[in-house]
N, C-alpha and C. Protein backbone atom coordinates (compact mmCIF):
# COMPACT_ATOMS: atom_id res chain seq x y z
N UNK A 1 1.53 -14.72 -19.53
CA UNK A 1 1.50 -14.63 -18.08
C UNK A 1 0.07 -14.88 -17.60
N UNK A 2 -0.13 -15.33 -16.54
CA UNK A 2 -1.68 -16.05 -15.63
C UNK A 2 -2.02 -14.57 -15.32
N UNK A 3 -3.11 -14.79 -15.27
CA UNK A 3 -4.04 -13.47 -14.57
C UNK A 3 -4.35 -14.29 -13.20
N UNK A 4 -3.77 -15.41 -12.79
CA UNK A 4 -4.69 -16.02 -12.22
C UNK A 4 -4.48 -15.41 -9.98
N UNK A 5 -3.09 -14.71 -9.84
CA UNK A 5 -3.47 -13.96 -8.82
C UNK A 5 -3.38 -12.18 -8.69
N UNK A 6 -3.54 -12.39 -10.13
CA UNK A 6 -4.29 -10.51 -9.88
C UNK A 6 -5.58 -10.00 -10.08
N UNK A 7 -6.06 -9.11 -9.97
CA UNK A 7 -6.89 -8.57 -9.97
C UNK A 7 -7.28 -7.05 -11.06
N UNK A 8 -8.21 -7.92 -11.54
CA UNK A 8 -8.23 -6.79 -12.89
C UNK A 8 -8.97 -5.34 -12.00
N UNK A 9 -8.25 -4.37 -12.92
CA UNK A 9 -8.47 -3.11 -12.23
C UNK A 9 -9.92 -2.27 -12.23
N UNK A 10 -10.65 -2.46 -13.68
CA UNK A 10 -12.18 -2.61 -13.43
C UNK A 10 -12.79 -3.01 -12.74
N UNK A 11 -12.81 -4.00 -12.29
CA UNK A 11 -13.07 -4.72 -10.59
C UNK A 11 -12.70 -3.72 -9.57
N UNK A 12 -11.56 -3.57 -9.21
CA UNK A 12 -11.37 -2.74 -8.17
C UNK A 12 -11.95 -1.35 -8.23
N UNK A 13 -12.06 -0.87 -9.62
CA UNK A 13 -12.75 0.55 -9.65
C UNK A 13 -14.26 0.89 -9.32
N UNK A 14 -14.97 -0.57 -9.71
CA UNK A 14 -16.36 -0.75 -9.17
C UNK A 14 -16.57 -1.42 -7.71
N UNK A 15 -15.61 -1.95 -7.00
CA UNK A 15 -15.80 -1.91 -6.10
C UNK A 15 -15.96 -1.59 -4.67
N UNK A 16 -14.40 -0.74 -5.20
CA UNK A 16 -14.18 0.77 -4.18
C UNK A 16 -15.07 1.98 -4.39
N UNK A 17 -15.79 2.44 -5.45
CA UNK A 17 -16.21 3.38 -6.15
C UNK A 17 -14.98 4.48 -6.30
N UNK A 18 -14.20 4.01 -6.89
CA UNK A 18 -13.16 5.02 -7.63
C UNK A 18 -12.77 5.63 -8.78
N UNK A 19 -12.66 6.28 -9.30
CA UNK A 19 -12.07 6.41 -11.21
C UNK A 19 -10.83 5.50 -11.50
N UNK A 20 -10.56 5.37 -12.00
CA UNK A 20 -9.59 4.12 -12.87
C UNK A 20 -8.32 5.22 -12.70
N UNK A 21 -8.19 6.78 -13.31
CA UNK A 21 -7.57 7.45 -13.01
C UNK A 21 -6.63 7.80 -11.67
N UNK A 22 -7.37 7.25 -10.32
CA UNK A 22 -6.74 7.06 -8.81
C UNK A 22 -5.74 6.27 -9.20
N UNK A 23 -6.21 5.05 -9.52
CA UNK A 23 -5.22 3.95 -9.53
C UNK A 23 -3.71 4.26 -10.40
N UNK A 24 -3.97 4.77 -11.25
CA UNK A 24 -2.72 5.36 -12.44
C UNK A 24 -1.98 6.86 -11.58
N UNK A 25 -2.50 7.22 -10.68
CA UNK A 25 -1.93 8.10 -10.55
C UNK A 25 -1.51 7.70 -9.00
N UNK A 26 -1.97 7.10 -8.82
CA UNK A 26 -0.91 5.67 -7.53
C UNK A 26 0.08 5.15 -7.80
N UNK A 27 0.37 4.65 -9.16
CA UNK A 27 1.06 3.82 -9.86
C UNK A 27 2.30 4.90 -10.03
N UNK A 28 1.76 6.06 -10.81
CA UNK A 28 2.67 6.92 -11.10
C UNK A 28 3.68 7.71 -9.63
N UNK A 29 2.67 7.75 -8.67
CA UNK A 29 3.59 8.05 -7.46
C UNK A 29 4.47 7.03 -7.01
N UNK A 30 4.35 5.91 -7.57
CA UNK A 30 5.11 4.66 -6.67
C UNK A 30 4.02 4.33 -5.52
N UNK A 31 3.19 4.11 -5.59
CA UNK A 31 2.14 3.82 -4.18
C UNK A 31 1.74 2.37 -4.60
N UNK A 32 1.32 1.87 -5.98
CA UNK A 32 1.40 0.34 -6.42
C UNK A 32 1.72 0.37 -7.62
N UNK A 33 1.45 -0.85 -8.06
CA UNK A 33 2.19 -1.41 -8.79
C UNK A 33 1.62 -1.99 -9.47
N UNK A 34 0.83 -1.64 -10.88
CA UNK A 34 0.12 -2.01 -12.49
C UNK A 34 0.20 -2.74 -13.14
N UNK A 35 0.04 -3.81 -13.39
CA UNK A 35 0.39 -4.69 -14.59
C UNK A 35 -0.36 -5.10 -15.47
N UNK A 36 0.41 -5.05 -16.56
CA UNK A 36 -0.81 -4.64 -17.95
C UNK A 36 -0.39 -6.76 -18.58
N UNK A 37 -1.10 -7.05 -18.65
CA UNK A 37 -1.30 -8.50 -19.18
C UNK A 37 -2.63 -8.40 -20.32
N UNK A 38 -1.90 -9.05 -21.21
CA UNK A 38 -3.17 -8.60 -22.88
C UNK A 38 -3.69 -7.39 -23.07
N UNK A 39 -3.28 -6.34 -22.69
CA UNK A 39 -3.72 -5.30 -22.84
C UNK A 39 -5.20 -4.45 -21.97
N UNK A 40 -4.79 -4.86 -20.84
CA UNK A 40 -5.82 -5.21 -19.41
C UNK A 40 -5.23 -4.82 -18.45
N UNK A 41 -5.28 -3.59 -17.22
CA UNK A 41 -4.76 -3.59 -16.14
C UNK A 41 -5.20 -4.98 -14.65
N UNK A 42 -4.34 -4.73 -13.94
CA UNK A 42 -4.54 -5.62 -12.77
C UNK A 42 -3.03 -5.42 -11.65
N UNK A 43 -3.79 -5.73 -10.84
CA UNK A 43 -3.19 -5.29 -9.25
C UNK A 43 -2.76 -6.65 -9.03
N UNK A 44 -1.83 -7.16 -8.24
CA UNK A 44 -1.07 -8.80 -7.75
C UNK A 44 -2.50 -8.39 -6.28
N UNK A 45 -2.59 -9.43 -6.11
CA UNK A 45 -3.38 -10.05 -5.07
C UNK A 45 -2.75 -9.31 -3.71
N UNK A 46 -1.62 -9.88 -3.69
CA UNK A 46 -1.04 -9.04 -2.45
C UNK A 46 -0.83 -7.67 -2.17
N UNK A 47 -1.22 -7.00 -2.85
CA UNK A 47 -1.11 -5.86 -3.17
C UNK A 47 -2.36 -4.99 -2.53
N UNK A 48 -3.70 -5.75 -2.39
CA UNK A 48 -5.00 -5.36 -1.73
C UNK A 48 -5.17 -5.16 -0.38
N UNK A 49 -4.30 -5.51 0.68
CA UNK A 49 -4.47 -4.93 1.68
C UNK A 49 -3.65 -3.35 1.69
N UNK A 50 -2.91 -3.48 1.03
CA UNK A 50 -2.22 -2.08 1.14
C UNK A 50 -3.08 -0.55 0.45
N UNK A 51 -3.57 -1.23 -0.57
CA UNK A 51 -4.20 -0.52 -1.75
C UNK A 51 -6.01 -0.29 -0.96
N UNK A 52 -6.18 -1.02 0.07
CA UNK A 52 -7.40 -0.81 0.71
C UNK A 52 -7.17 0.21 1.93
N UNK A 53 -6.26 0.36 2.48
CA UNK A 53 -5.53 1.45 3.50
C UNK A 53 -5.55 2.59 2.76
N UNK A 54 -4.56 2.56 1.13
CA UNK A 54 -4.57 3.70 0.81
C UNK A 54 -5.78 4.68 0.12
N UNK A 55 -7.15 3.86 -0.27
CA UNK A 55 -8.61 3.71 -0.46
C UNK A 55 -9.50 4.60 0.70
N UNK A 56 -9.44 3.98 1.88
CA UNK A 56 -9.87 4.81 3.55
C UNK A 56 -9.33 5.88 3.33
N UNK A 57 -7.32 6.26 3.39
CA UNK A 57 -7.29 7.42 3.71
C UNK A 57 -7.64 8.47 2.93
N UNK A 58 -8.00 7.88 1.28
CA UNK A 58 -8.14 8.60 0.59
C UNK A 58 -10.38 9.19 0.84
N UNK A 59 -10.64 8.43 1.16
CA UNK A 59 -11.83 8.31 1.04
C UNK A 59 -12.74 9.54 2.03
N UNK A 60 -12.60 8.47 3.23
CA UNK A 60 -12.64 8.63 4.56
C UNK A 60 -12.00 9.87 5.20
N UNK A 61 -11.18 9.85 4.77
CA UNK A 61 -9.97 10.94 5.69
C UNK A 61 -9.51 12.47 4.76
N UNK A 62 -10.12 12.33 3.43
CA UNK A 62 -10.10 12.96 2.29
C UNK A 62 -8.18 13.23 2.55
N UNK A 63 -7.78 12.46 2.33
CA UNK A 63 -6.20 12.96 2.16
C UNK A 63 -5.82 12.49 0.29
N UNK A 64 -5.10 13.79 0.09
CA UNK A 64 -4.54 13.46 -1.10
C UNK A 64 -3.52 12.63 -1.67
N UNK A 65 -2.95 12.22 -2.88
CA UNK A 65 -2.00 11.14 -3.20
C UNK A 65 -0.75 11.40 -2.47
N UNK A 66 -0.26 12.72 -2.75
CA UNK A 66 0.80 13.21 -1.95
C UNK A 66 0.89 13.13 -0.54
N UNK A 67 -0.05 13.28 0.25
CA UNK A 67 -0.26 12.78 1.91
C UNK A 67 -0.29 12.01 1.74
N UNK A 68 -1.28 11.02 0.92
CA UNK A 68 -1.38 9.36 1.66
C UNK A 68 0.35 8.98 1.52
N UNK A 69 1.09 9.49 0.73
CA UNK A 69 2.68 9.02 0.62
C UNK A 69 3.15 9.48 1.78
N UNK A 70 3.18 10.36 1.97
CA UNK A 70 4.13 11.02 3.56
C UNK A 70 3.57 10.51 4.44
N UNK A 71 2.04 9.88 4.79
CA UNK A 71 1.40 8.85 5.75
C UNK A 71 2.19 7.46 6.29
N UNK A 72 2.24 6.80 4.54
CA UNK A 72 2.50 5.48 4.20
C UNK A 72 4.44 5.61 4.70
N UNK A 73 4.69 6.73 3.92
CA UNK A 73 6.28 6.80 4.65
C UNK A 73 6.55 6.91 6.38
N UNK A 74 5.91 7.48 7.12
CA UNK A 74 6.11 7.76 8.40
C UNK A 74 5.35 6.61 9.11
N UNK A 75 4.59 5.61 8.60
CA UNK A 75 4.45 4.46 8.75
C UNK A 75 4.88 3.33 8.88
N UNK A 76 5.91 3.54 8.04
CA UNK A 76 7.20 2.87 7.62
C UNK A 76 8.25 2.93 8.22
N UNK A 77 8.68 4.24 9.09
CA UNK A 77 9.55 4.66 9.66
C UNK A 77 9.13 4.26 11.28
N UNK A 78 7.93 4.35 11.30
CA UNK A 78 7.58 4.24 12.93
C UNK A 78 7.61 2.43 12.91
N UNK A 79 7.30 1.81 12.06
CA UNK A 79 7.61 0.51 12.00
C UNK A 79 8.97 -0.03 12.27
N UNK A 80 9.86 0.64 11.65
CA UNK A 80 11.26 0.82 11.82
C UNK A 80 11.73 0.76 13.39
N UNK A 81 11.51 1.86 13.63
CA UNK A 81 11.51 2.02 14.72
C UNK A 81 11.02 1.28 16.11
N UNK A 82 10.13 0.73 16.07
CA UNK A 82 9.58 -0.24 17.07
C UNK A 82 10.68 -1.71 16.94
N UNK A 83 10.70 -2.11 15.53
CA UNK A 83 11.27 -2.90 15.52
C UNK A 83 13.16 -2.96 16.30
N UNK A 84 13.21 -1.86 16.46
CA UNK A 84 14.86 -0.91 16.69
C UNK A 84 14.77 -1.20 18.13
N UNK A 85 13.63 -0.49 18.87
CA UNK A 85 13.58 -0.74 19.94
C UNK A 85 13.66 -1.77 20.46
N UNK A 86 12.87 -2.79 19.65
CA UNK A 86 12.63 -4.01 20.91
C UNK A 86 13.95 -5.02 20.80
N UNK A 87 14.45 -4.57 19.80
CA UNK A 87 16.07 -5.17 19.43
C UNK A 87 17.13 -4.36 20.52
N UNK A 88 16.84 -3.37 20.80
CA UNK A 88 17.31 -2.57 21.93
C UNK A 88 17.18 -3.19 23.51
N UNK A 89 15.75 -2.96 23.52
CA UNK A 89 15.68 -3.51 24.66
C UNK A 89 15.85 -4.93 24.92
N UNK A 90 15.69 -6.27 24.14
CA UNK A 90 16.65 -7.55 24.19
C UNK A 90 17.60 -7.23 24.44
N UNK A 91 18.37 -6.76 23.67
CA UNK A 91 19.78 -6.67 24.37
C UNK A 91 19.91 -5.88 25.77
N UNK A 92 19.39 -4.99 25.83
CA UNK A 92 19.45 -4.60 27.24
C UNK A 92 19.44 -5.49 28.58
N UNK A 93 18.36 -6.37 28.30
CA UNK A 93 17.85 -7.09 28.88
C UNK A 93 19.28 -8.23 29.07
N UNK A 94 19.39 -8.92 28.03
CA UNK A 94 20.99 -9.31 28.23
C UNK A 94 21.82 -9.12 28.89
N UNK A 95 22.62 -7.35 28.73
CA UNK A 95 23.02 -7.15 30.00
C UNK A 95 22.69 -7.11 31.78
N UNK A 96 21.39 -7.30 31.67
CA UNK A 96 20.97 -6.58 33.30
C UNK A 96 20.93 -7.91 33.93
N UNK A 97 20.53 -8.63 32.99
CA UNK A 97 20.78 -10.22 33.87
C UNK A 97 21.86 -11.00 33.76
C-alpha cells in the first residue's frame, strides 16, 4: 500500500507537540483512524482537518478524550439538525406560495 496520502504519525506528534500516546488513544475511542503500513503509523490526509479541531479542543480548551467525543457528537447532531431545518423550511416555503 502507498504512503503516498497519509501522514506518518511522528510527523504529526512533532508538530502538534503531542505524545504519540494521544493519537492511540483517539484511535481507541473511535475519534480516528490509524493505519499501520510496514510497520509505521499514519493518519489518511483527510483525516487532518478533523484531527486539528480535536488537537485545539484538546489543547486550548484542556478538554479530555471523552469530552472532545460528546463535543464532536453534539456537533454532529446540531449539523443534523440545521440541515432538517432548512429542508423544513423549503418545503414550507412551497406551500405558502
Amino acid at each position: 500500500m502507498s504512503t503516498e496520502n497519509f501522514i506518518p504519525l511522528d510527523t504529526l506528534c512533532i508538530h502538534y507537540k503531542v505524545n504519540l500516546s494521544f493519537f492511540y488513544n483517539l484511535s481507541d475511542s473511535g475519534l480516528i483512524d490509524i493505519e499501520e503500513i510496514a510497520e509505521m503509523s499514519y493518519i489518511h490526509q483527510d483525516s487532518l482537518h478533523e484531527i486539528e479541531k480535536i488537537i485545539r479542543m484538546h489543547q486550548e480548551l484542556d478538554v479530555n478524550i471523552e469530552g472532545i467525543d460528546v463535543v464532536l457528537n453534539l456537533l454532529k447532531k446540531i449539523d443534523a439538525l440545521k440541515t432538517e431545518l432548512h429542508t423544513v423550511r423549503n418545503r414550507l416555503r412551497l406551500y405558502e406560495n
